[in-house]
N, C-alpha and C. Protein backbone atom coordinates (compact mmCIF):
# COMPACT_ATOMS: atom_id res chain seq x y z
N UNK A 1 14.21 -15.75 8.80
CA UNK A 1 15.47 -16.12 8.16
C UNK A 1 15.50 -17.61 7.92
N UNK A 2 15.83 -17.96 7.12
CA UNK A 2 16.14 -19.32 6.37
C UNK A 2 17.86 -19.65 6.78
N UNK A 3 17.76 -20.63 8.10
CA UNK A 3 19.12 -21.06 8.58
C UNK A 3 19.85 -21.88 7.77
N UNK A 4 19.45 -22.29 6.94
CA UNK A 4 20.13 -23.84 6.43
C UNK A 4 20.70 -23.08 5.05
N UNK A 5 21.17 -22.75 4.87
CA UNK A 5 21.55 -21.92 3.37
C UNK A 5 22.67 -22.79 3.08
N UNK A 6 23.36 -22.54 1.91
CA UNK A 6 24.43 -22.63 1.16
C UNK A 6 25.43 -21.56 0.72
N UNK A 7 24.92 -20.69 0.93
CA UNK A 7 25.81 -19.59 0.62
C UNK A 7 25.57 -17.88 1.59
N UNK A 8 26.45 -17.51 2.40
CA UNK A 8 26.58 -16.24 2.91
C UNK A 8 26.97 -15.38 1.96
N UNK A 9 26.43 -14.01 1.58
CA UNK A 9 27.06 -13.30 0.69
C UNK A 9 26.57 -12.01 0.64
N UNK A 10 27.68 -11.14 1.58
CA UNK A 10 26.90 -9.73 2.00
C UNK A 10 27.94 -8.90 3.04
N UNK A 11 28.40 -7.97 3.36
CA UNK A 11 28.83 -7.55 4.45
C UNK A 11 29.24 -8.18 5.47
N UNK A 12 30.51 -7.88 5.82
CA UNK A 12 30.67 -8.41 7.56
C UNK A 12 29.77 -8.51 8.17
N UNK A 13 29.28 -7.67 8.72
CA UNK A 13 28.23 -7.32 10.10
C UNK A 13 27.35 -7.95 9.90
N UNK A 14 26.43 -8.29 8.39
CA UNK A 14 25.86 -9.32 8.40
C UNK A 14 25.66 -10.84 8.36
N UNK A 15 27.19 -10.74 7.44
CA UNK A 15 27.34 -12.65 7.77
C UNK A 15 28.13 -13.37 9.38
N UNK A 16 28.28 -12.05 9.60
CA UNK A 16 28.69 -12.26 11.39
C UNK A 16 27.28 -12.33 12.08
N UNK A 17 26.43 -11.70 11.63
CA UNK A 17 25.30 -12.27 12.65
C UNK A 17 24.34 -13.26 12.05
N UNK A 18 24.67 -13.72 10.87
CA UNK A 18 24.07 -14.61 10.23
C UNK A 18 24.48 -15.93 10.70
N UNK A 19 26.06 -15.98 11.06
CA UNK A 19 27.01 -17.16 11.52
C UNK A 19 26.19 -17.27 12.29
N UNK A 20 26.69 -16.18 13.73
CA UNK A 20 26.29 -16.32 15.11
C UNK A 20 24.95 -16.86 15.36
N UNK A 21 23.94 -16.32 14.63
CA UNK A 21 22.31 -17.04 14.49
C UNK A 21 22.05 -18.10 14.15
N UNK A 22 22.97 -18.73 13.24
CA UNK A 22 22.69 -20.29 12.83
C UNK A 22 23.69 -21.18 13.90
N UNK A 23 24.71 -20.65 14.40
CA UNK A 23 25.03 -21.12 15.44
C UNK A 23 24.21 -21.38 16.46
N UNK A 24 23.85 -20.46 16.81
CA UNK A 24 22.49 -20.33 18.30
C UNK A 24 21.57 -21.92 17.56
N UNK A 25 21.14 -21.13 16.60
CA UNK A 25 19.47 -22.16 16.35
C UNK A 25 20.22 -23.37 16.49
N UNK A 26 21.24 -24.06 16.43
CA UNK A 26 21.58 -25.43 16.34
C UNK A 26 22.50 -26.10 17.32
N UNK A 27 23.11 -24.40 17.97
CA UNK A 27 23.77 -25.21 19.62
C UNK A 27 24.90 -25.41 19.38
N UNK A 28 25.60 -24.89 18.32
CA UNK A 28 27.28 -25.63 17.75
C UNK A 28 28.24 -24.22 18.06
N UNK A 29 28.92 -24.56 18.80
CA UNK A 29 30.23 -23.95 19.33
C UNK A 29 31.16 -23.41 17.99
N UNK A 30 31.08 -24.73 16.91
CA UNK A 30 31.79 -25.13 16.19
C UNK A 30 31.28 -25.12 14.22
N UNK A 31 31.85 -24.30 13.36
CA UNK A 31 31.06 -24.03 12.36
C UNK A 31 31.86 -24.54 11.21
N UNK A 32 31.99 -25.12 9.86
CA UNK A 32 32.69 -25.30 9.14
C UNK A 32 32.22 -24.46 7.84
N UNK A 33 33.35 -23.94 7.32
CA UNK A 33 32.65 -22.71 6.53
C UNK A 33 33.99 -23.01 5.13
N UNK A 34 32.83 -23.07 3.80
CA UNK A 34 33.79 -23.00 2.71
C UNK A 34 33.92 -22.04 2.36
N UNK A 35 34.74 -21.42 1.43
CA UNK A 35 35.21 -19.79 1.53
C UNK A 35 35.50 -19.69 -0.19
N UNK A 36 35.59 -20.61 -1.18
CA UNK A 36 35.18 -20.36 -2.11
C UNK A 36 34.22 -21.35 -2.57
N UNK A 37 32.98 -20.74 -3.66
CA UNK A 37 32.01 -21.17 -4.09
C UNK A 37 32.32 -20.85 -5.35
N UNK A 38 33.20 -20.62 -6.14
CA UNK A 38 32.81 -20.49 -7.67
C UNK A 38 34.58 -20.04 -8.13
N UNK A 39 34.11 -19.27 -9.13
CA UNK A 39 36.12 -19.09 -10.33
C UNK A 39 36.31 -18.39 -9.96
N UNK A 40 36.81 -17.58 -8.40
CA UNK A 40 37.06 -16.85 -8.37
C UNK A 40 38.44 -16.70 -7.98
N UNK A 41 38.79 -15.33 -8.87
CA UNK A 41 40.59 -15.34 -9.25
C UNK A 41 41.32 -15.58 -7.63
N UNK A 42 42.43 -15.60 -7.76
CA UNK A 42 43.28 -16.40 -6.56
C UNK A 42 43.47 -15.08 -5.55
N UNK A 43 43.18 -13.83 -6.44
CA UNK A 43 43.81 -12.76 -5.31
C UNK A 43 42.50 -11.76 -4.81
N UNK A 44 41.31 -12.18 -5.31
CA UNK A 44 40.25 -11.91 -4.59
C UNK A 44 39.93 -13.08 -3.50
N UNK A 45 40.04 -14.60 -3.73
CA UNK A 45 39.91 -14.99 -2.79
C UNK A 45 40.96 -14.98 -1.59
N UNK A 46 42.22 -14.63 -2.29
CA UNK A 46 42.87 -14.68 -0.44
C UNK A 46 42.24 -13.09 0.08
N UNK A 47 42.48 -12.08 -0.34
CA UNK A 47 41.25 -11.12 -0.04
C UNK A 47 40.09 -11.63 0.67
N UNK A 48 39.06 -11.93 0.42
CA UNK A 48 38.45 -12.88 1.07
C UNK A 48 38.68 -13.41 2.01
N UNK A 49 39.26 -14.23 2.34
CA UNK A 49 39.86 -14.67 3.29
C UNK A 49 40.38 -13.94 4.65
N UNK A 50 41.17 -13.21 3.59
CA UNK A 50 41.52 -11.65 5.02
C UNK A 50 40.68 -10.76 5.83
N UNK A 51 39.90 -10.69 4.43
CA UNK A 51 38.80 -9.66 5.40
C UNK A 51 37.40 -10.38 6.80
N UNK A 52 37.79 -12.08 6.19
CA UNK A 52 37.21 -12.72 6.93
C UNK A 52 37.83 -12.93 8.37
N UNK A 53 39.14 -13.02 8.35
CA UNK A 53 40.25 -13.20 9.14
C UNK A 53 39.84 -12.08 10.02
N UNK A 54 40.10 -10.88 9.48
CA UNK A 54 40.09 -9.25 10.04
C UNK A 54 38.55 -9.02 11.22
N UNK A 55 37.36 -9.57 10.07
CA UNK A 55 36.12 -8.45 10.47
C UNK A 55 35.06 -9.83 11.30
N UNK A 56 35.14 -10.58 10.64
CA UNK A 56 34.13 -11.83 10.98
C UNK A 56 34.73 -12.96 12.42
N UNK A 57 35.97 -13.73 11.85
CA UNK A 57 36.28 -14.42 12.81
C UNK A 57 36.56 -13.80 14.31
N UNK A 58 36.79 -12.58 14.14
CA UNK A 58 37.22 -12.56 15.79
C UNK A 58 35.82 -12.39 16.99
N UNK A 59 34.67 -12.10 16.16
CA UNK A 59 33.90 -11.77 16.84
C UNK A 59 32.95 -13.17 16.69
N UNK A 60 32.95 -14.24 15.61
CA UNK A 60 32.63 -15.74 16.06
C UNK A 60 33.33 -16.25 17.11
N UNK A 61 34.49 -15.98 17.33
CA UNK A 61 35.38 -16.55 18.74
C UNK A 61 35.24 -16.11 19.78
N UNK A 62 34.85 -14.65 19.44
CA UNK A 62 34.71 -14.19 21.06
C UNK A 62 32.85 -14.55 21.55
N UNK A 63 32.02 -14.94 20.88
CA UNK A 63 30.96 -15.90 20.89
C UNK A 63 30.58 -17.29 21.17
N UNK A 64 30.41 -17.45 22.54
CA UNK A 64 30.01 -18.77 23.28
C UNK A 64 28.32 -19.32 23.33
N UNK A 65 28.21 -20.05 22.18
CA UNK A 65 26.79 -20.68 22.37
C UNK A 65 26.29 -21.64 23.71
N UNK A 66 25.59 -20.96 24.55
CA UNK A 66 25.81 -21.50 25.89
C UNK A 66 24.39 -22.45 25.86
N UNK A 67 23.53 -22.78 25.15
CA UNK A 67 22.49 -23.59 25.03
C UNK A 67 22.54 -24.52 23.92
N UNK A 68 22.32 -25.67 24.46
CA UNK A 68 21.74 -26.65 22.81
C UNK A 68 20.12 -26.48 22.58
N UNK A 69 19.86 -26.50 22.05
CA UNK A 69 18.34 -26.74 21.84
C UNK A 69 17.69 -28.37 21.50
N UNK A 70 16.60 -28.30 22.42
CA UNK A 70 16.45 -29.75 22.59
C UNK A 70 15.47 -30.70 21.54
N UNK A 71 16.28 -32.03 20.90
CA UNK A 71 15.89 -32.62 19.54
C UNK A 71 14.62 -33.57 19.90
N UNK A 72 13.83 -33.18 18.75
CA UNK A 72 11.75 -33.08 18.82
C UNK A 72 11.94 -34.63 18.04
């Protein structure tokens, strides 16, 4: 997997373990995530948003990165 991306775009279950994995590889508790990337109309992105709210965030929170990994 290629951690450093720009764009998640796929299923819950997968951009939840896509988060959680690039979390791990880099040791960050803490993730900043943009939520639109392009024209997309106002009521698909709060959609978006919700289902992120709903399916993704609760299970990044209930996820504690308990290691940093150490800088080479």
């Amino acid at each position: 997997m290629e951690i450093c991306r720009s764009a998640l775009i796929g299923h819950s279950a997968a951009s939840t373990f896509d988060l959680i994995e690039a979390a791990e590889h880099y040791g960050a508790n803490s993730l900043l995530l943009n939520m639109n990337l392009g024209a997309l109309p106002h009521d698909l992105f709060i959609e978006q948003i919700r289902r992120f709210g709903r399916d993704v965030l609760p299970k990044l929170q209930a996820h504690q990165v308990k290691t940093v990994p150490a800088m080479h």
